[in-house]
Protein backbone atom coordinates (compact mmCIF):
# COMPACT_ATOMS: atom_id res chain seq x y z
CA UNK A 1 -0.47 -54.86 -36.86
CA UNK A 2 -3.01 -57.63 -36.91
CA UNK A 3 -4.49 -59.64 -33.76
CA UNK A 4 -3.61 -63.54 -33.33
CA UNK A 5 -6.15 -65.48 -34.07
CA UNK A 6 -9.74 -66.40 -31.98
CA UNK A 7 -12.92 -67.92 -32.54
CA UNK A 8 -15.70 -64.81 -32.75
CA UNK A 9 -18.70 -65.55 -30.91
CA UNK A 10 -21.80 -63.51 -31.51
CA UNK A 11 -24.73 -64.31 -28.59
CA UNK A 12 -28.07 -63.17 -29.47
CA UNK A 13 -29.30 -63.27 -25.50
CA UNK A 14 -27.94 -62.80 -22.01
CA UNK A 15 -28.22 -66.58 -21.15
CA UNK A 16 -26.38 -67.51 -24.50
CA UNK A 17 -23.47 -65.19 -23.72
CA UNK A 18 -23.35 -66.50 -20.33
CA UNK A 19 -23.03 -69.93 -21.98
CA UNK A 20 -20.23 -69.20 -24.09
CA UNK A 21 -18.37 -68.02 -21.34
CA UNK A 22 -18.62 -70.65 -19.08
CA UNK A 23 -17.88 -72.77 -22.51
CA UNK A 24 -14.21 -71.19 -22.84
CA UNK A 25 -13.77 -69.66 -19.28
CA UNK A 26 -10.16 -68.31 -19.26
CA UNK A 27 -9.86 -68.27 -22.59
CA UNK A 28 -12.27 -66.12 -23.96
CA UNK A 29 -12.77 -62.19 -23.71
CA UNK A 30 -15.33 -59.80 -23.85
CA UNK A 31 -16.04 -57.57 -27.04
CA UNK A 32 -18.07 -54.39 -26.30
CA UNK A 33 -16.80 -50.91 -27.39
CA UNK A 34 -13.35 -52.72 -27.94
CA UNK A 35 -11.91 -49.04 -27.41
CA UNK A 36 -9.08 -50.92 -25.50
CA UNK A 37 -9.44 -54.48 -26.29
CA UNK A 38 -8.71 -53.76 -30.06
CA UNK A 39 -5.49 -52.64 -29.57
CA UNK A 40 -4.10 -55.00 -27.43
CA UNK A 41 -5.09 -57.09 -29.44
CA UNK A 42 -3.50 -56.21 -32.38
CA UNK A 43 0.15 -54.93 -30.27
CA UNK A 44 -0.06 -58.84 -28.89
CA UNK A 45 -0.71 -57.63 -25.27
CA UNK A 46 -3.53 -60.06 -25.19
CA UNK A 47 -4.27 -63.43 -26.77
CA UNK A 48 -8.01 -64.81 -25.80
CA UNK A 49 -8.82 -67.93 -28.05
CA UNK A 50 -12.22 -66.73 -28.12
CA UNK A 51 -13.77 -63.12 -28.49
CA UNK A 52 -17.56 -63.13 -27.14
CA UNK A 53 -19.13 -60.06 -29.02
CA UNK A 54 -22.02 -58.80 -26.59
CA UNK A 55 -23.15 -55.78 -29.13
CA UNK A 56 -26.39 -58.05 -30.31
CA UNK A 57 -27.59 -58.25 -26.56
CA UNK A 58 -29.82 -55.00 -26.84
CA UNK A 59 -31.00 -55.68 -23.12
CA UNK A 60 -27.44 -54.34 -22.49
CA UNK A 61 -27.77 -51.02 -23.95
CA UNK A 62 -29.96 -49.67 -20.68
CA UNK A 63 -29.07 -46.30 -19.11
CA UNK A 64 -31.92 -46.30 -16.67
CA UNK A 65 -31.70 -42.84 -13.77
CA UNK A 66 -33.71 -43.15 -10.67
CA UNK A 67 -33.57 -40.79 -7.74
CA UNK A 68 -30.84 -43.23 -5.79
CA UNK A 69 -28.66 -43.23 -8.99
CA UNK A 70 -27.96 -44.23 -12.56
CA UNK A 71 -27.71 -47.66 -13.95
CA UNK A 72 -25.72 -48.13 -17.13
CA UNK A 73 -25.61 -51.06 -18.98
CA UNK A 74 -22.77 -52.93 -20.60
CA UNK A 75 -23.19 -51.57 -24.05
CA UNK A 76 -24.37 -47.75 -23.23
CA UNK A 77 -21.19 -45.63 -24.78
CA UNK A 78 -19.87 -42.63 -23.23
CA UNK A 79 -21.08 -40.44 -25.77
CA UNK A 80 -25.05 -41.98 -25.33
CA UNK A 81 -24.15 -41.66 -21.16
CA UNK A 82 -22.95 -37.84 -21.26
CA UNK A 83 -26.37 -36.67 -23.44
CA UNK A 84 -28.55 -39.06 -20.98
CA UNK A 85 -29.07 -36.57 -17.61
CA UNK A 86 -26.42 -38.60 -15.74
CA UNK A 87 -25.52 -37.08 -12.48
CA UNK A 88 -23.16 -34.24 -12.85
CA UNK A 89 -19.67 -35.56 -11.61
CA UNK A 90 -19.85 -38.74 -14.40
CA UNK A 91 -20.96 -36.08 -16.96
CA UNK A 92 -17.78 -34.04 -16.49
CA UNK A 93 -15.63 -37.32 -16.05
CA UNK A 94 -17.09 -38.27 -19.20
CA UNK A 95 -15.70 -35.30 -21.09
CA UNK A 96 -12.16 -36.01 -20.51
CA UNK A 97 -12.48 -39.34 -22.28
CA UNK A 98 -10.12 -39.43 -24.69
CA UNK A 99 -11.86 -37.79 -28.32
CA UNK A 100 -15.50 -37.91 -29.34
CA UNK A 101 -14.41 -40.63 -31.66
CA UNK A 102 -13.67 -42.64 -29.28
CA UNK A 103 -16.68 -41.88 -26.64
CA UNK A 104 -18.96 -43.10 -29.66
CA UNK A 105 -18.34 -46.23 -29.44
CA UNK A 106 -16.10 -47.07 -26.07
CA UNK A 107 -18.43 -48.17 -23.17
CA UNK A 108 -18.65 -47.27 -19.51
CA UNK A 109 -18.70 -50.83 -18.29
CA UNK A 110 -15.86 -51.72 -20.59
CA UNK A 111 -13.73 -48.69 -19.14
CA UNK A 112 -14.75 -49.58 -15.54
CA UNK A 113 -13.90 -53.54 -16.52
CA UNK A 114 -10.34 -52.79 -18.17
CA UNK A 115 -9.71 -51.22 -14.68
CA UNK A 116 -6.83 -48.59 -15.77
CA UNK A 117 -5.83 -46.62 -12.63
CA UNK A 118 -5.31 -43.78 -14.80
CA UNK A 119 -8.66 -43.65 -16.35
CA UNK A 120 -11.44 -41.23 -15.49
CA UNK A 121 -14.74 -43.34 -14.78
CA UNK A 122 -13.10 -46.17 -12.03
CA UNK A 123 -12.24 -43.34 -9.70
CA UNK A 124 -15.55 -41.69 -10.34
CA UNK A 125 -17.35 -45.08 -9.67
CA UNK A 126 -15.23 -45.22 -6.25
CA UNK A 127 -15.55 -41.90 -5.10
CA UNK A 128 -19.26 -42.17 -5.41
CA UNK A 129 -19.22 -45.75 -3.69
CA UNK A 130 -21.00 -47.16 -6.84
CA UNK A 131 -21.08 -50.91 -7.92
CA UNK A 132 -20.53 -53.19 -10.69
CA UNK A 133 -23.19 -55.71 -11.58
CA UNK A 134 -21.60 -59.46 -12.61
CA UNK A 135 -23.59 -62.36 -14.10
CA UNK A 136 -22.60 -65.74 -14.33
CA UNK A 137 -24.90 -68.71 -15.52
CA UNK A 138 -26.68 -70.71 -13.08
CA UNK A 139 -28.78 -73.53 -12.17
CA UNK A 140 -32.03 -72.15 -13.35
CA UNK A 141 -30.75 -68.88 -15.72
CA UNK A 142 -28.27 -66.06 -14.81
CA UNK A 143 -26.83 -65.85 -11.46
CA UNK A 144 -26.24 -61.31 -10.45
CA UNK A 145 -23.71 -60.61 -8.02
CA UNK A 146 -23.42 -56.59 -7.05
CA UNK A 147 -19.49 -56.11 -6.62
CA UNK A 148 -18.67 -52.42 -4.69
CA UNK A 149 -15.84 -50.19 -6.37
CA UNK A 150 -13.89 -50.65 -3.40
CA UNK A 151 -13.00 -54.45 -4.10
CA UNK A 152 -13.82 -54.61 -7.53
CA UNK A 153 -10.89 -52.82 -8.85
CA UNK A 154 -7.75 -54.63 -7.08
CA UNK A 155 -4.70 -52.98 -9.35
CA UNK A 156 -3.39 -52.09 -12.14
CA UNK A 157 -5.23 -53.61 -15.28
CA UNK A 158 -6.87 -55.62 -13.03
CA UNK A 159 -10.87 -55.83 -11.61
CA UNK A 160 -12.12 -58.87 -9.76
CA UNK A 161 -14.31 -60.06 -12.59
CA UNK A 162 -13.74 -64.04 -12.92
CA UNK A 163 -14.23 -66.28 -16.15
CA UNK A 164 -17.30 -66.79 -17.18
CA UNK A 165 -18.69 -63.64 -15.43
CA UNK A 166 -20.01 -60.69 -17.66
CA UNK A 167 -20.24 -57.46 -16.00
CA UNK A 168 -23.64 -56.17 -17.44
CA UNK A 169 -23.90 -53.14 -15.72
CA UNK A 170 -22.78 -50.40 -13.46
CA UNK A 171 -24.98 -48.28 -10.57
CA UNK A 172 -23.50 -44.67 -9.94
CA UNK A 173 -25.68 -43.87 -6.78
CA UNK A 174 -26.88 -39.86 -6.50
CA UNK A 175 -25.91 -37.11 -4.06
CA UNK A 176 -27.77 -35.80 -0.74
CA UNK A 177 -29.07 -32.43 -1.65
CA UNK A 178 -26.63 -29.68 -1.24
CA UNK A 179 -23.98 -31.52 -2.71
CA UNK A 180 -21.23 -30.09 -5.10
CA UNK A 181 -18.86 -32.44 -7.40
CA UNK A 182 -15.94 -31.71 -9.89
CA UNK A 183 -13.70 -33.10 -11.91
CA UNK A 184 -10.19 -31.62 -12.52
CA UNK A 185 -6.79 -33.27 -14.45
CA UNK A 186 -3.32 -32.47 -16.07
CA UNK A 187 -2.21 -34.27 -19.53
CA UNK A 188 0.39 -33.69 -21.72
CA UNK A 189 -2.93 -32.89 -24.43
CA UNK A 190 -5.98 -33.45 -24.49
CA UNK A 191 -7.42 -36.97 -25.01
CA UNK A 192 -4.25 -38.23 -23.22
CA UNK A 193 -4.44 -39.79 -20.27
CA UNK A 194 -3.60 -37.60 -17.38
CA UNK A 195 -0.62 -37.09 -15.83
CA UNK A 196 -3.08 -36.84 -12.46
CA UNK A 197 -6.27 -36.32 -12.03
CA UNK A 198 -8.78 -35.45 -9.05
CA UNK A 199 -12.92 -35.81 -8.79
CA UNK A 200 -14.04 -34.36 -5.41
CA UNK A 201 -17.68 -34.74 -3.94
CA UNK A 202 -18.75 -32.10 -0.81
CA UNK A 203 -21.83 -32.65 0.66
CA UNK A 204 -23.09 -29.21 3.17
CA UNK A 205 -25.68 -29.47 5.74
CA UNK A 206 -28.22 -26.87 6.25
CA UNK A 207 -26.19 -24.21 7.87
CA UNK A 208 -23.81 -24.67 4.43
CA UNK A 209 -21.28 -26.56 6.71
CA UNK A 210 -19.22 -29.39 5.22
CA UNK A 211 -21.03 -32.78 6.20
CA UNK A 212 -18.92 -34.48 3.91
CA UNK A 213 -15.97 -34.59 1.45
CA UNK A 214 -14.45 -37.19 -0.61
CA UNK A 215 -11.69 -37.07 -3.30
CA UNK A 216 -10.56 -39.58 -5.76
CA UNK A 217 -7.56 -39.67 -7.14
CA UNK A 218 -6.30 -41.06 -10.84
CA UNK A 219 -3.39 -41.88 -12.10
CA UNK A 220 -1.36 -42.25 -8.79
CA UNK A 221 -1.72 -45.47 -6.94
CA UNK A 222 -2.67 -48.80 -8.45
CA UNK A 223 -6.05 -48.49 -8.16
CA UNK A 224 -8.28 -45.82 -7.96
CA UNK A 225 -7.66 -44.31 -4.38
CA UNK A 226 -10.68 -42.16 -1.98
CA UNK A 227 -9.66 -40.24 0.44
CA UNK A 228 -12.40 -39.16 3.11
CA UNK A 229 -11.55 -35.70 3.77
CA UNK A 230 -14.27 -34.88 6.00
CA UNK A 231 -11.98 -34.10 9.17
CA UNK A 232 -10.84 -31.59 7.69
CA UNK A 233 -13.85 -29.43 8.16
CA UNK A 234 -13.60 -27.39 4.54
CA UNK A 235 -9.95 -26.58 4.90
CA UNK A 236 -9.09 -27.67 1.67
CA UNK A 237 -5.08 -26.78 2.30
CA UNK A 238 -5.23 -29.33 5.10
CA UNK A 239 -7.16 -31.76 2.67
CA UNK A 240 -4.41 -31.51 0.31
CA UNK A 241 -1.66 -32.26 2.37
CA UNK A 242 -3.85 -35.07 3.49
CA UNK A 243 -4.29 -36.67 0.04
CA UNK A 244 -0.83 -35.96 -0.74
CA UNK A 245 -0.07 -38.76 2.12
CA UNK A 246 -2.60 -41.16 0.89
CA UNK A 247 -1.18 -41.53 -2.54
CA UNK A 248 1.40 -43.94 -4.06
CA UNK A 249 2.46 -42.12 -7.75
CA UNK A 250 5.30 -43.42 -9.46
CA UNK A 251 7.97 -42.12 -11.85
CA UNK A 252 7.68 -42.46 -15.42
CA UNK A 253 8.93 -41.14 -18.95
CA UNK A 254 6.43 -38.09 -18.34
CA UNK A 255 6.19 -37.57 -15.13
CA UNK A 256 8.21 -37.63 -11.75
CA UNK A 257 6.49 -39.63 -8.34
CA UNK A 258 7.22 -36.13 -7.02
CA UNK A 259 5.55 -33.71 -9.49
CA UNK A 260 2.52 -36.37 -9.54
CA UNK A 261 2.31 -36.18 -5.79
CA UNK A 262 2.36 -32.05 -5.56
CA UNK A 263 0.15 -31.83 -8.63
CA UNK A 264 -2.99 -33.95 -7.23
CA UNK A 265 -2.54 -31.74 -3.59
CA UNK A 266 -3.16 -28.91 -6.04
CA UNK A 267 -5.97 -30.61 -7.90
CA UNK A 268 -6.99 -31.76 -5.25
CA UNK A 269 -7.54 -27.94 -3.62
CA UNK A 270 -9.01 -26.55 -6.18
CA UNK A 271 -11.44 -29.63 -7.21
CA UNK A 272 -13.02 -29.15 -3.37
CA UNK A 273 -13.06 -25.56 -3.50
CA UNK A 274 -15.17 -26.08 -7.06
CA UNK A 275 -17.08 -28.92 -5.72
CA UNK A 276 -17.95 -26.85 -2.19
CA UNK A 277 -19.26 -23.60 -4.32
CA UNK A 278 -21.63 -25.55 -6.34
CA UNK A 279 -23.09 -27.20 -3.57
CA UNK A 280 -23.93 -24.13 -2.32
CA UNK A 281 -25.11 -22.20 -5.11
């Protein structure tokens, strides 16, 4: 199968790329790891008239960790992210991407930007509370807006990026000390994306009490859903039935809504019971 056919653009700069994209607006798309793009491209699922190639911008290719978080640029791949001393629960997200082949050259913007509810790194980015960083071109050079998880991604497929914005980079923030994370899912095999999934963060005070609990779910809702299980004071049964409610699966060729719905209470349990051991180790 071959793509249709587009105009390849190949800015050397920030501020050119910006000005191609205000140039063709809805019409163009953004090439980066192209681990998606490619082949809907060539299956005809999408038809820009332009392809803006970002993989000469090298100021893109940043993976910068600071003690509030990690910054990853646009073209940092999942393979260069995982070896890069990334906070733990985007690590172990990062190793259920698909195959090695694949984390070589896909990026962590570009998975966060194709906005699949059934992909590992949005719900990591919105369990966390993390960002995504746009640019568009301005007055006097490029404008930066920072765009939260929770109203970035807004469903299936779909992220709040406009034309002519470029999402350059994405801020996981870090964890209060005595904080535990994991990252559990069910596929058919592995690479495949997962039938459910589950990434859990539990924070513990000093006397090892839960202060705070999040899960995120994948694969069951239209975007990546959190649910604050704090309330339930480290009872992770009661969590369970809890994120069970919150959730919205849906019935397909592999799965029932039902089965996806009991399996993420399960993940769910177990994911918090992992995440509330490390944190106090």
């Amino acid at each position: 199968m071959k793509p249709p056919p587009f105009e390849h653009h190949a800015p050397a700069d920030l501020g050119e790329a910006l000005d191609v994209l205000a140039e063709v607006g809805s019409h163009g798309k953004v090439l980066a790891g192209g681990q998606s793009l490619i082949p809907m491209l060539n299956m005809r699922l999408a038809a820009p008239a332009h392809l803006v190639d970002i993989n000469r911008i090298e100021s893109l290719a940043v993976i910068e960790t600071r003690p509030e978080g990690v910054t990853v640029g646009a073209l940092a791949r999942h393979a260069q992210v995982e070896r890069a001393g990334v906070p733990p629960l985007l690590r172990q997200a990062l190793r259920l991407v698909a195959h090695p082949v694949i984390r070589n050259r896909g990026t962590v913007v570009g998975s966060l930007v194709h906005a699949d509810p059934a992909a590992e790194l949005p719900a990591v980015l919105a369990v966390l509370g993390g960002s995504v960083r746009l640019a568009r071109r301005g007055g006097d050079g490029p404008e930066f807006t920072d765009v939260p998880a929770s109203r970035f991604f807004v469903g299936p497929m779909e992220s709040s990026i406009e034309p002519r914005e470029l999402a350059v980079s994405a801020f996981f923030p870090a964890l209060p000390e005595r904080s535990g994370t994991a990252f559990l899912e069910v596929a058919r095999r592995h690479g495949d994306y997962a039938l459910a999934g589950v990434c859990a963060v539990v924070s513990l005070d000093e006397d090892l009490r839960v202060e705070a609990a999040r899960v995120g779910c994948v694969g069951v809702g239209p975007v990546p859903v959190v649910v604050d299980v704090t309330q339930t004071r480290g009872d992770w049964g009661a969590a369970a039935a809890a994120v069970r409610e919150a959730i919205d699966p849906e019935t397909d060729i592999h799965a029932s809504a039902g089965y996806r719905r009991h399996l993420t209470g399960v993940l769910a349990e177990r994911a918090l019971t992992d995440a509330t051991r490390e944190a106090a180790a």
